[in-house]
Each structure stands twice: as structure tokens, then as C-alpha cells.
Protein backbone atom coordinates (compact mmCIF):
# COMPACT_ATOMS: atom_id res chain seq x y z
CA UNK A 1 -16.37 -5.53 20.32
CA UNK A 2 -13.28 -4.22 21.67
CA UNK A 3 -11.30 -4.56 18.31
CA UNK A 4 -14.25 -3.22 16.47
CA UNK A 5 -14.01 0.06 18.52
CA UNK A 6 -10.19 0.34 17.41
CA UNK A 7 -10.75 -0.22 14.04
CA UNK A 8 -13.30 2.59 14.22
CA UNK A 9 -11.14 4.95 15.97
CA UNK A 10 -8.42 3.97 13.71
CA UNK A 11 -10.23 5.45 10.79
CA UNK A 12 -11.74 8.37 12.90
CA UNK A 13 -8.20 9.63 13.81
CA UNK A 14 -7.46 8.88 10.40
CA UNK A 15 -10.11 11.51 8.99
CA UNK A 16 -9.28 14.26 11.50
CA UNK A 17 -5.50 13.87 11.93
CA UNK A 18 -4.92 14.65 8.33
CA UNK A 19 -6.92 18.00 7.70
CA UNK A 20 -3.64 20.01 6.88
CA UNK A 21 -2.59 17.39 4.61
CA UNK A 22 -4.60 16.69 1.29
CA UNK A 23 -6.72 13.45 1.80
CA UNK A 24 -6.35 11.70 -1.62
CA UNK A 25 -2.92 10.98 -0.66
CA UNK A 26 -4.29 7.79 1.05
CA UNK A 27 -5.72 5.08 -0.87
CA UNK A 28 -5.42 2.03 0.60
CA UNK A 29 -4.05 1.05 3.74
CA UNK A 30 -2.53 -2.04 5.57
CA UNK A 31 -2.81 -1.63 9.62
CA UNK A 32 -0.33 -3.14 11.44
CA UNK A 33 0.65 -2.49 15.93
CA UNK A 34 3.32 -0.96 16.65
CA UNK A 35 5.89 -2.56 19.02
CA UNK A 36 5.11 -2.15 22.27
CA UNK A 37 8.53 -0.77 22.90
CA UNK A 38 8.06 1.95 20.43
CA UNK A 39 9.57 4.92 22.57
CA UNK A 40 10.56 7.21 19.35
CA UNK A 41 10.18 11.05 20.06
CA UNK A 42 9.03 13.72 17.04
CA UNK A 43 12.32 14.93 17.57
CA UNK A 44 14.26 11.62 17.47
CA UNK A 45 12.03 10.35 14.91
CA UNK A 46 12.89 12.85 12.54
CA UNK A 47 16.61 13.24 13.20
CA UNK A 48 17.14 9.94 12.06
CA UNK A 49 14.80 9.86 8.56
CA UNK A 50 16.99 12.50 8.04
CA UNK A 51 20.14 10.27 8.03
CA UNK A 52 18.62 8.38 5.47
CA UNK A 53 16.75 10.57 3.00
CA UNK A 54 16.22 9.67 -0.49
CA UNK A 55 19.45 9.62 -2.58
CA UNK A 56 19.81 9.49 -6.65
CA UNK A 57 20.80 5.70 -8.30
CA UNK A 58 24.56 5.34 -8.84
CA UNK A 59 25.55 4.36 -11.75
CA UNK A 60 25.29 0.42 -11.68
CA UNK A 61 22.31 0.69 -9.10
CA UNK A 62 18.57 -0.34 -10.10
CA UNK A 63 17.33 0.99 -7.09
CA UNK A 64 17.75 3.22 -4.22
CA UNK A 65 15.57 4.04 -1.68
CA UNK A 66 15.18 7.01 1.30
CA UNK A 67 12.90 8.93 3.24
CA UNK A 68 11.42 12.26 1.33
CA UNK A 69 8.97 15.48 3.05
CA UNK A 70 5.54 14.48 3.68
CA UNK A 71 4.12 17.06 1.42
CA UNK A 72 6.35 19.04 -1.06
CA UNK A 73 8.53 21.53 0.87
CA UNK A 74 7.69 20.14 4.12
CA UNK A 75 9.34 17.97 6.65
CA UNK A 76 9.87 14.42 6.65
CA UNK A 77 7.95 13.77 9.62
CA UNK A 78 4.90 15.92 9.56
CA UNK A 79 3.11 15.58 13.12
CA UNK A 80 -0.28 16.85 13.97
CA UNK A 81 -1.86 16.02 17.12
CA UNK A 82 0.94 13.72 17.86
CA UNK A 83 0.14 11.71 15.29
CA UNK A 84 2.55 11.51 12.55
CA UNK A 85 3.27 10.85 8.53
CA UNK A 86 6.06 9.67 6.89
CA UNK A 87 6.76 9.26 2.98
CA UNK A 88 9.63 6.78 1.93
CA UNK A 89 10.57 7.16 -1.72
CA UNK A 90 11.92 4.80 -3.83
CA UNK A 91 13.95 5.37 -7.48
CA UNK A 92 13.64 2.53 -9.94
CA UNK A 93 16.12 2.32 -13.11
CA UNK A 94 13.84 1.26 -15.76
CA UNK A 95 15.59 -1.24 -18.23
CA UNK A 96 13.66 -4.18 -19.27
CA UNK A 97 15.50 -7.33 -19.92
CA UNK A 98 14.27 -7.33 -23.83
CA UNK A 99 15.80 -4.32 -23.97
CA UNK A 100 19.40 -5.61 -23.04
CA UNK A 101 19.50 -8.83 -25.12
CA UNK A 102 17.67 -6.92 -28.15
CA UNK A 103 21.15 -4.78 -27.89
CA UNK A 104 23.37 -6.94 -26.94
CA UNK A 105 22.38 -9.57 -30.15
CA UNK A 106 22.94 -6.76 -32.37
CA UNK A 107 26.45 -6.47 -30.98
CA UNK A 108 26.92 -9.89 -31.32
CA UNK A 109 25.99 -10.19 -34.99
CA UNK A 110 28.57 -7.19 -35.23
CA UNK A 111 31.15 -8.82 -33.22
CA UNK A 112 30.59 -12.29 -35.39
CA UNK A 113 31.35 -10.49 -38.56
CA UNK A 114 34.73 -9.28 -37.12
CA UNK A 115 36.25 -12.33 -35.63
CA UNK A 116 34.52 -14.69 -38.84
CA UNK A 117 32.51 -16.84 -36.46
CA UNK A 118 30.11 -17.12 -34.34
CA UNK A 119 29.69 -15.68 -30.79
CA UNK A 120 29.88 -18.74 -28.14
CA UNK A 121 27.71 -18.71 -25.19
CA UNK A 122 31.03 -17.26 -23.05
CA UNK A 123 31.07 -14.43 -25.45
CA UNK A 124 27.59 -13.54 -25.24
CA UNK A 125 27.53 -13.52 -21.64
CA UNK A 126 29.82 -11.56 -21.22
CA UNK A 127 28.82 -9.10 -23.28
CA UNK A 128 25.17 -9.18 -22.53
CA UNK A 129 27.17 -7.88 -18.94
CA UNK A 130 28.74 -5.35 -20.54
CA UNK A 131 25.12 -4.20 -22.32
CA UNK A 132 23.79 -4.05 -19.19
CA UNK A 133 26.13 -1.77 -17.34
CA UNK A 134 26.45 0.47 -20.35
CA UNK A 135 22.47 0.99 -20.34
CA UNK A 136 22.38 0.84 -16.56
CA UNK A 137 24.18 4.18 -16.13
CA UNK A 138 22.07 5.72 -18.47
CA UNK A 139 18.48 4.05 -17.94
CA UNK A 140 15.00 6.34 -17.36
CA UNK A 141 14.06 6.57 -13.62
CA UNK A 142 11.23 6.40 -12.15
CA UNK A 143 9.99 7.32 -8.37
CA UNK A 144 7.62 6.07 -6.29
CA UNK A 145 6.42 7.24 -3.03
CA UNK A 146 4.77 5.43 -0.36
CA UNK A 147 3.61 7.46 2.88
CA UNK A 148 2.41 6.07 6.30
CA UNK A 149 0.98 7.52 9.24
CA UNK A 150 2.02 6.82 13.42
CA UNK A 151 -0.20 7.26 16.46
CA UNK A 152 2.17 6.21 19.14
CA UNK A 153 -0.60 6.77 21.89
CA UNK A 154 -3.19 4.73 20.26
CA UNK A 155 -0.28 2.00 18.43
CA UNK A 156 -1.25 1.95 15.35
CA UNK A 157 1.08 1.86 12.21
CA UNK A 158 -0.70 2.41 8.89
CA UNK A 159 0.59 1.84 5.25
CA UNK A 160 -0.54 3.45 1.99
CA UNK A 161 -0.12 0.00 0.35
CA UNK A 162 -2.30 -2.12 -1.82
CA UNK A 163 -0.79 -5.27 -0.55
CA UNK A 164 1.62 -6.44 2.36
CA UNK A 165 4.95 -6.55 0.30
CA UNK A 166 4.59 -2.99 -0.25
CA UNK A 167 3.54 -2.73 3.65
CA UNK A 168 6.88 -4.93 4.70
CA UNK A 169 9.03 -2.76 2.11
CA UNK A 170 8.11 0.26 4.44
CA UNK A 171 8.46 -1.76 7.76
CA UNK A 172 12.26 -2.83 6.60
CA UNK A 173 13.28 0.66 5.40
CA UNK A 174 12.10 1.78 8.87
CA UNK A 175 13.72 -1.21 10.67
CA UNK A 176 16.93 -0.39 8.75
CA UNK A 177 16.83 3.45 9.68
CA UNK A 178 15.55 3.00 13.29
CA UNK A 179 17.99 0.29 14.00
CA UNK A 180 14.97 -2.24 14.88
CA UNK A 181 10.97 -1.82 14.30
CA UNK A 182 8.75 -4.60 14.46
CA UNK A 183 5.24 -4.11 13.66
CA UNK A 184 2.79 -6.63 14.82
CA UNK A 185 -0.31 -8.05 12.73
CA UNK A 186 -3.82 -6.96 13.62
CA UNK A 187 -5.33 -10.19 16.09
CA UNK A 188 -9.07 -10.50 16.34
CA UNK A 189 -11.11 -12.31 18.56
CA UNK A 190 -13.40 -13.29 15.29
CA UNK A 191 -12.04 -13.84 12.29
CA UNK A 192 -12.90 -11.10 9.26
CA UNK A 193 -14.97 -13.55 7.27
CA UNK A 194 -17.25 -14.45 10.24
CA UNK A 195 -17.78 -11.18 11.33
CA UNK A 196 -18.40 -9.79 8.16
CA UNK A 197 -21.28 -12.88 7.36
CA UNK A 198 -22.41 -12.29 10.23
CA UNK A 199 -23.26 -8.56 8.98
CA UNK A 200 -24.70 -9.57 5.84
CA UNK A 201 -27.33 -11.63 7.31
CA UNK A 202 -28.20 -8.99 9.98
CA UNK A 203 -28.56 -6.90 7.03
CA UNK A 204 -26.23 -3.91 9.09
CA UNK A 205 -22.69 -3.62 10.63
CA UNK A 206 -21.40 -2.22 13.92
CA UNK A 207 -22.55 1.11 15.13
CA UNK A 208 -21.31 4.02 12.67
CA UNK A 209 -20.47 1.54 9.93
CA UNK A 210 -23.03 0.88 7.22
CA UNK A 211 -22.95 -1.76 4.31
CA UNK A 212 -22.30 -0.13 0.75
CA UNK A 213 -22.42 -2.19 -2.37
CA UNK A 214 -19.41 -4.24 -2.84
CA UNK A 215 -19.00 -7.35 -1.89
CA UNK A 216 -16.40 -10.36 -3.19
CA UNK A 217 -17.68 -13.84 -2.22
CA UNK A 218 -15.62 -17.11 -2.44
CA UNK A 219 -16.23 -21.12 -2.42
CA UNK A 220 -14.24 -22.76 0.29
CA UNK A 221 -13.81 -26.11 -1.78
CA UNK A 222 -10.73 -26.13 -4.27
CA UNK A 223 -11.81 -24.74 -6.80
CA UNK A 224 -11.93 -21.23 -4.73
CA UNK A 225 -14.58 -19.82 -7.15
CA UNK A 226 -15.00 -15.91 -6.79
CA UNK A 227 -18.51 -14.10 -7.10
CA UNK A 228 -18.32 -10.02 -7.26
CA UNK A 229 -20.88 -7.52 -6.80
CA UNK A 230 -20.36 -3.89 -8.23
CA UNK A 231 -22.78 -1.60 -7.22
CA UNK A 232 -25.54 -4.53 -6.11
CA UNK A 233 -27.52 -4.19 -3.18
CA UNK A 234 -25.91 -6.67 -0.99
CA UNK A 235 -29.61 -7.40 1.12
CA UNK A 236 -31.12 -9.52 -1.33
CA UNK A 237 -31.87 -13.15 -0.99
CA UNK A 238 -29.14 -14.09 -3.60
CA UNK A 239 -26.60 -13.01 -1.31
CA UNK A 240 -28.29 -14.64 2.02
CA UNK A 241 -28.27 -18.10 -0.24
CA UNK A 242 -24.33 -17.98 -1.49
CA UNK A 243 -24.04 -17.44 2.43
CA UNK A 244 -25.78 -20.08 3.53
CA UNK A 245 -24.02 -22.50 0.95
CA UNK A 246 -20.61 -21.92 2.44
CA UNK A 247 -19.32 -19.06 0.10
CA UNK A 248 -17.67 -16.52 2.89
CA UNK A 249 -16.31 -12.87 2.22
CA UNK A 250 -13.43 -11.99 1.18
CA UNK A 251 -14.10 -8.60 0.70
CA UNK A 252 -17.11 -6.43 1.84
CA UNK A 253 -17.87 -2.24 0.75
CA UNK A 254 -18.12 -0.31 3.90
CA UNK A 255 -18.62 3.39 4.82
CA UNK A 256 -17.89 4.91 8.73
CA UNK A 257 -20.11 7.55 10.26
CA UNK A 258 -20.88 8.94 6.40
CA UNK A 259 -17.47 10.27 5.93
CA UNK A 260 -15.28 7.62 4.77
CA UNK A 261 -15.89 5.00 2.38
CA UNK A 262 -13.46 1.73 1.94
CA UNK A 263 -13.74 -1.98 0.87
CA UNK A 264 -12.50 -3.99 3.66
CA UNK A 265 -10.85 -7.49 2.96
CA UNK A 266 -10.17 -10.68 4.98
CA UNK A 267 -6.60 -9.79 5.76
CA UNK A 268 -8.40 -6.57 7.51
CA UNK A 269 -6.77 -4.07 4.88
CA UNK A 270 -8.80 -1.39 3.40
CA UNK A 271 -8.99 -0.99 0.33
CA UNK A 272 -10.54 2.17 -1.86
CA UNK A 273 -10.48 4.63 0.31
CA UNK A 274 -12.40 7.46 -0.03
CA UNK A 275 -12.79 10.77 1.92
CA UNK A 276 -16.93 11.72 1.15
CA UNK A 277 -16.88 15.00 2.83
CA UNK A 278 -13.45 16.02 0.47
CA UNK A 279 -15.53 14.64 -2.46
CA UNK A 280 -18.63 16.69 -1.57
CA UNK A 281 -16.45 19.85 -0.75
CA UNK A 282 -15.15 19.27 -4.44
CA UNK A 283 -18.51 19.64 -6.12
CA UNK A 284 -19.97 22.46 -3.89
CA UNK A 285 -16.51 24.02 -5.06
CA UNK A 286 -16.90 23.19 -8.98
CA UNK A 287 -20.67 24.45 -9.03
CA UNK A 288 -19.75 27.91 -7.10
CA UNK A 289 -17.36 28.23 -9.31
């Protein structure tokens, strides 16, 4: 019960933390404790993002990456309420590898017409090298942005991530700025896929949370066969059978308090988040108007 309640507030600070900052800019998230010698100030915080903002790709880099403003010509740590928001951006050169040897053969067929025979393997290593840096330096770039929010009073660290290597990409750029930050995983006294079975059969889930109509089910013999529901009421007995057959959830449509809607897997990321009082706002807006 006493994880439950966090992971409720955790989404309730979530919805009225952000107000100043549009809402869509979350869409998934991967929840993660924050050391429990986390001691960072705004102030401190901030001052050293700042020593590592977000700087262009040299010219032989692939990749650089560096802390940006929250919102576009804001701060890089944007606080409310003491809770806070950070965006780390990332530039990626974009030069596919069929791209290089595509060039680099037509060089060679060049390069065997000059010399009268063919380019060796030496050859065209070395100057599938040279292709590389040539394009390197002038290769498309593209930018992505991945923001995450702080409550240092309640210890939460939050990712706008679809997955955990996205997640740890954050947690190491922050490690490497901060000089050391160690997140720890969520730890539950039930696991995710008993709790949320245990839900489905009761046909409801804690207090403020209600069941939507998503659910992923999955076989726990070897052939870890996956069943999906889309917009299926989930309090049928087809679903009470797949349960009571040893299929378990892996992921599970929920909705807190009528406000926010998510799909909430086993690793206890959410998934598909949506704001319902933004998306409501939205329409009265589009039908005034």
C-alpha cells in the first residue's frame, strides 16, 4: 500500500507541477529514486548544466551531447514548486554505413582504372577511412531532446524515455556533469504482475486508479506467447480464464483520478501518457473557436 500511495503522488505532482510548462512534452516515463545523498540546490543544480550545455559536432564527431532550456528561451533548470525539469539534448551525424561504402566503391573502381589493377583489401580500407571522414564533416544532423523532471523532497527522478537505455543515457550525462548521481530502481513489496492480476480479477485498482482498456498478456512457458487487447473491455470472462491459466501482465491501461491516462508495464514504466483535462481543454478550445 505504501508504494502504491507514491506511485500515485508521483503522478499527482506530476500533473500539477507542470502547469507552466506544456504537458505533451511528456510521453512516457521511466521512475527511478534518487540517491539518498542527493543534496543539489536550484542554484547549484543549474550552475553546473550550465558547464555542460549542448555544443555543435566537430568535425570527425557522430555525436555530441549537452544540457539545453527546458522550454525555448528558458532556463535549463526550470523549477516550480521545488520541483524541477531538465532537457539534455543530443546531436546525431547522420551517415549510414551504405552510404560510405556505396562512395567509397565508386572511388575504388576510379582508383583501379588509374593504377591498372585492382584495389586490395589494404587499399580499400583505407580509403573507405578516408570516405568516412570526408562525409563525416559534412553529414545532416539531427537533434534529439530528452527532458526529466526532480522532486528532491519526495525522491523521485523521472525520465521522458520509452525504454531504460534512453533512461541510463540521461542518468550518465547527469553522473558525468554532477560528478556522481546514482539513481536507484523502483522496489516493491509485490511484484507488478501480481498486483496488477490481482486487479483484473477484482475487476478495479487502488483508490483513484481505474482500469481502461489495454491490456498485454503473456505465457510464462518458453514460448512467451503475447495476447493484446486494444480498446477491449478487460472484465470479461476471456480475460479472467487467460488469468487463471498462468498468462500474467505485462502491461495493463490505467487512468488516475480522471486526469491522466497511461499504460503501465511490468518494469513499472508508464507508457502513453496522456494529460485528459489538456485534451478536453483542446476541444472546448477548437469548438469556441
Amino acid at each position: 500500500m505504501k508504494n502504491k500511495r507514491k506511485f500515485e503522488r508521483a503522478l499527482n505532482i506530476i500533473r500539477a507541477s507542470f502547469s507552466p510548462v506544456p504537458l505533451m512534452l511528456f510521453k512516457n516515463l521511466v521512475f527511478l529514486r534518487l540517491p539518498a545523498e542527493w543534496t543539489s540546490t536550484a542554484a547549484d543544480l543549474e550552475g553546473q548544466l550550465a558547464g555542460r550545455t549542448l555544443q555543435p559536432c566537430g568535425p570527425f564527431e557522430m555525436s555530441s551531447r549537452g544540457w539545453l532550456p527546458v522550454t525555448s528561451g528558458g532556463r535549463l533548470l526550470h523549477t516550480v514548486n521545488q520541483h524541477h525539469m531538465i532537457a539534455l539534448g543530443e546531436n546525431q551525424k547522420l551517415l549510414p554505413g551504405s552510404i560510405i561504402r556505396q562512395v567509397a566503391q565508386e572511388r575504388a573502381e576510379i582508383q583501379a582504372k588509374e593504377q591498372g589493377f585492382p584495389v586490395g583489401r589494404r587499399q580499400m580500407r583505407d580509403l573507405r577511412a578516408r570516405v568516412a571522414d570526408e562525409l563525416r564533416a559534412r553529414a545532416l544532423t539531427r537533434r534529439r531532446i530528452t527532458r526529466a523532471w526532480i522532486d528532491p523532497q519526495g525522491g523521485w527522478f523521472a525520465v521522458d524515455a520509452a525504454g531504460i537505455n534512453r533512461a541510463e543515457t540521461v542518468v550518465e550525462t547527469l553522473g558525468d556533469t554532477l560528478g556522481s548521481f546514482a539513481p536507484l530502481a523502483i522496489e516493491t513489496e509485490r511484484s507488478p504482475h501480481a498486483a496488477m492480476t490481482s486487479w483484473l480479477l477484482r475487476g478495479e485498482a487502488p483508490a483513484r486508479f481505474s482500469i481502461d482498456d489495454d491490456l498485454e498478456l503473456q505465457t510464462s512457458d518458453k514460448s512467451k506467447t503475447i495476447i493484446r487487447y486494444t480498446r477491449h473491455p478487460l472484465d470479461g470472462k476471456e480475460i479472467h480464464a487467460h488469468l487463471a491459466s498462468g498468462k500474467y501482465p505485462t502491461r495493463l491501461g490505467l487512468t488516475w483520478n480522471d486526469r491522466v491516462s497511461f499504460v503501465l508495464t511490468d518494469k513499472l514504466q508508464v507508457k502513453r501518457l496522456e494529460f485528459l483535462e489538456m485534451s478536453k481543454d483542446r476541444v472546448v478550445l477548437r469548438c469556441g473557436a
